[in-house]
PDB file of N, CA and C in Angstrom:
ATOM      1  N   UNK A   1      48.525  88.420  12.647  1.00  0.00           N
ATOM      2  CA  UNK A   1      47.522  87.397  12.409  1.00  0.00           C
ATOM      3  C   UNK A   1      46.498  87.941  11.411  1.00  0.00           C
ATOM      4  N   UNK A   2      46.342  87.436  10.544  1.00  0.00           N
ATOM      5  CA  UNK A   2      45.032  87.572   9.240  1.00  0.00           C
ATOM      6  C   UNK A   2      43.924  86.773  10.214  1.00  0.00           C
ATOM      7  N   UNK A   3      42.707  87.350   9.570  1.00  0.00           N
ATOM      8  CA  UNK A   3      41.823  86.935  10.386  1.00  0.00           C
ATOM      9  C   UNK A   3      40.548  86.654   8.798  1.00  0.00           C
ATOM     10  N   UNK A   4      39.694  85.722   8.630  1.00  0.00           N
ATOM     11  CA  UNK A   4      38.825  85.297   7.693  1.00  0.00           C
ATOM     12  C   UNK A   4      37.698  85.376   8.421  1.00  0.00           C
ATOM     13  N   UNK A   5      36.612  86.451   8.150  1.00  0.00           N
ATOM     14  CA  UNK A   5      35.514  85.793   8.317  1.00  0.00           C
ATOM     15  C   UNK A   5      34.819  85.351   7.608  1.00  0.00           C
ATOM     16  N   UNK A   6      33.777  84.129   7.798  1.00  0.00           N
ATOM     17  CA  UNK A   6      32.761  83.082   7.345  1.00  0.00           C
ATOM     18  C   UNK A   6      31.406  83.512   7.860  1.00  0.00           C
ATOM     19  N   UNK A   7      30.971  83.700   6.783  1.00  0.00           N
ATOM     20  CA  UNK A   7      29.995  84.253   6.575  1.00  0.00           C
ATOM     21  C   UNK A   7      28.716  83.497   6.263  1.00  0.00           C
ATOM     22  N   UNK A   8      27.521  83.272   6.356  1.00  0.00           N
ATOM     23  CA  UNK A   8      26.719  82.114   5.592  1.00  0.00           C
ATOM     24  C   UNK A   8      25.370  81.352   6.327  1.00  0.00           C
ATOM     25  N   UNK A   9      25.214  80.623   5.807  1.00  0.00           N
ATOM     26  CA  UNK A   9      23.849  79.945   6.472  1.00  0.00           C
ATOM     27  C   UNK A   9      24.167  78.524   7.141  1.00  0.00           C
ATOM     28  N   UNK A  10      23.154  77.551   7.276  1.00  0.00           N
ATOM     29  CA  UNK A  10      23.460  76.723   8.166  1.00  0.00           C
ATOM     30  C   UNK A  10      24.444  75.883   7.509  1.00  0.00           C
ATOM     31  N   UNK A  11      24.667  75.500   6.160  1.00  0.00           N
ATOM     32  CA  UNK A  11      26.434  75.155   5.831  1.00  0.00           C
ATOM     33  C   UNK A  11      27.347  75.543   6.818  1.00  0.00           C
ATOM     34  N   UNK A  12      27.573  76.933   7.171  1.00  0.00           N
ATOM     35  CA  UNK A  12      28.474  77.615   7.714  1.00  0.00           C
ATOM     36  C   UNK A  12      28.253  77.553   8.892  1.00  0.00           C
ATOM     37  N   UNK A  13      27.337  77.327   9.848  1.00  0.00           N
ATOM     38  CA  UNK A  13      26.886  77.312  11.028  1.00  0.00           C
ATOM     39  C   UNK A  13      27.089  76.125  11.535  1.00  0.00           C
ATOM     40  N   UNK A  14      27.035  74.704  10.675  1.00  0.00           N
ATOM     41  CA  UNK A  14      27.257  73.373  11.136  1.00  0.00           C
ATOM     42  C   UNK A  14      26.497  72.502  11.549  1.00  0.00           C
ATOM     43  N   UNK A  15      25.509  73.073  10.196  1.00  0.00           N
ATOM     44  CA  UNK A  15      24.437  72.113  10.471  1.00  0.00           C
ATOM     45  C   UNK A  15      24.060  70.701  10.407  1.00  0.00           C
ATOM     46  N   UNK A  16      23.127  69.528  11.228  1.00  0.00           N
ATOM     47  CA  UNK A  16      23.740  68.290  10.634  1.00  0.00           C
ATOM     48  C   UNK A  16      22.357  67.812  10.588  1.00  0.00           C
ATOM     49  N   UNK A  17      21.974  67.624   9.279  1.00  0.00           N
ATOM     50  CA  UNK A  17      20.408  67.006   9.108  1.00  0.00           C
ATOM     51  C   UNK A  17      20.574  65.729   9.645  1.00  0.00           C
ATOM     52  N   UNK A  18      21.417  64.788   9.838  1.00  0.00           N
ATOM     53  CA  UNK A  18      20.381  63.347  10.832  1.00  0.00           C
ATOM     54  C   UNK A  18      20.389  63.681  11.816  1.00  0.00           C
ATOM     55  N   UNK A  19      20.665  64.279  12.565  1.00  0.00           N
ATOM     56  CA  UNK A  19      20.089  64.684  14.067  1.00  0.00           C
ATOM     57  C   UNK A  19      19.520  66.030  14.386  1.00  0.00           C
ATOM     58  N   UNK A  20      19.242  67.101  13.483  1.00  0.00           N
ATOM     59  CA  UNK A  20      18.790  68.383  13.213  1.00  0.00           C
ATOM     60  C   UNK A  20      19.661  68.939  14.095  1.00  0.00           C
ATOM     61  N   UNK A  21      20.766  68.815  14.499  1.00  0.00           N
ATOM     62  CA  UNK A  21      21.164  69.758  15.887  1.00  0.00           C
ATOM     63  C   UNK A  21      22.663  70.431  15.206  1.00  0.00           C
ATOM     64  N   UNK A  22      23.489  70.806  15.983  1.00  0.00           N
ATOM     65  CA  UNK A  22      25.126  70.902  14.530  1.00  0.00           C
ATOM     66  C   UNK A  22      26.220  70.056  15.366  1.00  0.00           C
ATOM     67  N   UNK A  23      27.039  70.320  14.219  1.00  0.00           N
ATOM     68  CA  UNK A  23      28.084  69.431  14.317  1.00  0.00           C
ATOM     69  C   UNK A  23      28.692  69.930  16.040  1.00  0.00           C
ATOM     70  N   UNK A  24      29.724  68.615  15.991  1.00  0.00           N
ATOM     71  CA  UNK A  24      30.748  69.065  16.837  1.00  0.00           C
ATOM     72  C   UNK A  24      31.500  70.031  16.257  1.00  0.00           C
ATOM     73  N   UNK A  25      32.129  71.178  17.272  1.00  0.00           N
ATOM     74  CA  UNK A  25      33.155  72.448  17.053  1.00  0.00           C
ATOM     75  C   UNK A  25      34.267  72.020  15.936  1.00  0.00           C
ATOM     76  N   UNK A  26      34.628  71.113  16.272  1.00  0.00           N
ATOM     77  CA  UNK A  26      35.934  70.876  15.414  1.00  0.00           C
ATOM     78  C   UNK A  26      35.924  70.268  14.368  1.00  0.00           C
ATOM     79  N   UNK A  27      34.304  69.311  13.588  1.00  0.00           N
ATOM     80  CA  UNK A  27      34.033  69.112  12.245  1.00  0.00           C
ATOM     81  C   UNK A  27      33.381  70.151  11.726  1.00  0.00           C
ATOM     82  N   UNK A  28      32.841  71.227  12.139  1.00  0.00           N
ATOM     83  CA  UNK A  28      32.671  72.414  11.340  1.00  0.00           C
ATOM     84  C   UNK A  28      33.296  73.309  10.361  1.00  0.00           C
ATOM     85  N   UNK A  29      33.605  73.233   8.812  1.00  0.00           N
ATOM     86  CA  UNK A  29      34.007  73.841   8.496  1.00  0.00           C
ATOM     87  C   UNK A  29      35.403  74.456   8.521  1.00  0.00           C
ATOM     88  N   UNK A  30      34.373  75.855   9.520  1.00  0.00           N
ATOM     89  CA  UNK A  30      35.479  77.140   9.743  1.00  0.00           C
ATOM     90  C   UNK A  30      36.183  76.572  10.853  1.00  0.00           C
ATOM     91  N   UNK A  31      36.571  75.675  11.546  1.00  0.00           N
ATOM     92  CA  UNK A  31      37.530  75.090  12.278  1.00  0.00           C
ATOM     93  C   UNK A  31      38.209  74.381  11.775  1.00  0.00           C
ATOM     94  N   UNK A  32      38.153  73.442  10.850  1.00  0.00           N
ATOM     95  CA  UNK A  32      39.255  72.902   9.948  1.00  0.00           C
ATOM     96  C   UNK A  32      39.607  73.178   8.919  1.00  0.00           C
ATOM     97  N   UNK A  33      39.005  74.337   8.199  1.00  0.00           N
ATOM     98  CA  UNK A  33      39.904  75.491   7.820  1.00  0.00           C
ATOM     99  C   UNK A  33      41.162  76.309   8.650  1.00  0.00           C
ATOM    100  N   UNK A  34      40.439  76.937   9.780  1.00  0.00           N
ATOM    101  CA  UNK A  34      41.918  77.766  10.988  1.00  0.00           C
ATOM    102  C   UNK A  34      42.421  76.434  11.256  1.00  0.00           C
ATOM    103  N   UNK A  35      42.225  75.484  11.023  1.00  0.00           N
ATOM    104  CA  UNK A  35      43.439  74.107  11.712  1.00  0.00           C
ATOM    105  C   UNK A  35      44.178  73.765  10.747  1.00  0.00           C
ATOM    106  N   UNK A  36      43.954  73.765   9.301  1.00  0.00           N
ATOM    107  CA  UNK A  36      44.685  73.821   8.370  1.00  0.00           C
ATOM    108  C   UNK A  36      45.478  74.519   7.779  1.00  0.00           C
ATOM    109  N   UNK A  37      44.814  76.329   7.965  1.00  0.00           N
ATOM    110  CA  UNK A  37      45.688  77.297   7.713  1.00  0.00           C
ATOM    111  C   UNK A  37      47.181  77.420   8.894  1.00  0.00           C
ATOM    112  N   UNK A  38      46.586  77.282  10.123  1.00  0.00           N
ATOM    113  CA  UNK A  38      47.653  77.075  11.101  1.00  0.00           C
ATOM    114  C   UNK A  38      47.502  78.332  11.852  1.00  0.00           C
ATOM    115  N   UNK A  39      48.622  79.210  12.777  1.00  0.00           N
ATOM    116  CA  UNK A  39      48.409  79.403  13.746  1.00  0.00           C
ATOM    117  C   UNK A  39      47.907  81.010  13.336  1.00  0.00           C
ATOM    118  N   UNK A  40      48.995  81.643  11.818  1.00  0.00           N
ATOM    119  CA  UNK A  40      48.910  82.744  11.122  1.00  0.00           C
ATOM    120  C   UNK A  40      47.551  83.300  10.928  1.00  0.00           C
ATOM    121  N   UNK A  41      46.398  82.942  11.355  1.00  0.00           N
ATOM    122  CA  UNK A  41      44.911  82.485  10.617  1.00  0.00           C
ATOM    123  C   UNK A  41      43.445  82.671  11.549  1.00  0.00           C
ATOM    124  N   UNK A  42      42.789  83.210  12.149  1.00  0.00           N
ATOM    125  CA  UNK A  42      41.832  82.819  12.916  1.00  0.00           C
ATOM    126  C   UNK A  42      40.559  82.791  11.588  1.00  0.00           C
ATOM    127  N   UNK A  43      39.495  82.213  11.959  1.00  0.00           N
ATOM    128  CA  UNK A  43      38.544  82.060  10.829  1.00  0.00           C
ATOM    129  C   UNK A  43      37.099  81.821  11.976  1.00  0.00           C
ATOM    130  N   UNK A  44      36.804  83.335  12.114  1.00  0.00           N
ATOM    131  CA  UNK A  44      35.495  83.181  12.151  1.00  0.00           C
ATOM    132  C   UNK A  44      34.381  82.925  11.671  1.00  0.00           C
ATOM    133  N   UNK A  45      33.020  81.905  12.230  1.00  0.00           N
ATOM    134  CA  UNK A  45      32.299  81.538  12.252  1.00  0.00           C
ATOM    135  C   UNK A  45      31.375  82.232  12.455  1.00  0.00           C
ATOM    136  N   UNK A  46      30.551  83.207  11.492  1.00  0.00           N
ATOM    137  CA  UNK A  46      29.484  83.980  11.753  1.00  0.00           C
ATOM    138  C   UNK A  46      28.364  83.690  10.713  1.00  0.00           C
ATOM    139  N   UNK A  47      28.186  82.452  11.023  1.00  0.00           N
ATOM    140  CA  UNK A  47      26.695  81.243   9.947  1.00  0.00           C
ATOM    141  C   UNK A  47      25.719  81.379  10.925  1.00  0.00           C
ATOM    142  N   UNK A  48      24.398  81.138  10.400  1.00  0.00           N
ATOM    143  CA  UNK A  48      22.897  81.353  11.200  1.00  0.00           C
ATOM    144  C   UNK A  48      22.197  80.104  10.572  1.00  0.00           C
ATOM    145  N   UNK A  49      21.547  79.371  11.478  1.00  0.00           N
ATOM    146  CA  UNK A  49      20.941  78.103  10.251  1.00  0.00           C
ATOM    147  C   UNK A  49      19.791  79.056  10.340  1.00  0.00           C
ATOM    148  N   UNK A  50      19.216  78.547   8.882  1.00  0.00           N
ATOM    149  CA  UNK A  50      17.978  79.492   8.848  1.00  0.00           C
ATOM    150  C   UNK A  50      18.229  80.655   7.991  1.00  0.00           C
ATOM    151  N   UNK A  51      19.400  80.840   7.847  1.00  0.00           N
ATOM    152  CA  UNK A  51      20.080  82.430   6.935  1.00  0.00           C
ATOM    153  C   UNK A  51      19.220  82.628   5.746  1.00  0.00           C
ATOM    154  N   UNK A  52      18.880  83.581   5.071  1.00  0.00           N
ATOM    155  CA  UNK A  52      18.694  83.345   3.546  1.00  0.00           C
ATOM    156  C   UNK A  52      18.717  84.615   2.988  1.00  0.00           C
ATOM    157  N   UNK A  53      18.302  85.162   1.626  1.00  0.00           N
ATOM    158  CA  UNK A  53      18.715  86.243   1.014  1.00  0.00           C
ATOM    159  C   UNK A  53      17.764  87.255   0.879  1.00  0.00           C
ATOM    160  N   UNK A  54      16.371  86.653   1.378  1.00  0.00           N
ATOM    161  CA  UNK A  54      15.498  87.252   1.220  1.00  0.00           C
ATOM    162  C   UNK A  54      15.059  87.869   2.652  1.00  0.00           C
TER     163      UNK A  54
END
């Protein structure tokens, strides 16, 4: 198994500005990415809302 991690800010975390809260698990991203790659694939989710560079 290859494994991806996702890395990032609240993009990556699943964030959803009309309700400030995040998505459901399975419209996030890094989950329909590993659902697309298939079983070969895990794709962790390691986003922070709030992240930044500074």
């Amino acid at each position: 198994m290859k494994t991806i991690l996702c890395y990032g800010d609240s993009n990556t975390w699943g964030y959803n500005p009309k309700t400030k809260t995040r998505y459901e698990k399975d419209k996030i991203w890094t989950s329909v990415l590993k659902k697309r790659l298939g079983d070969e694939y895990e794709a962790i989710c390691e986003g922070l809302d709030g992240r930044t560079t500074v």
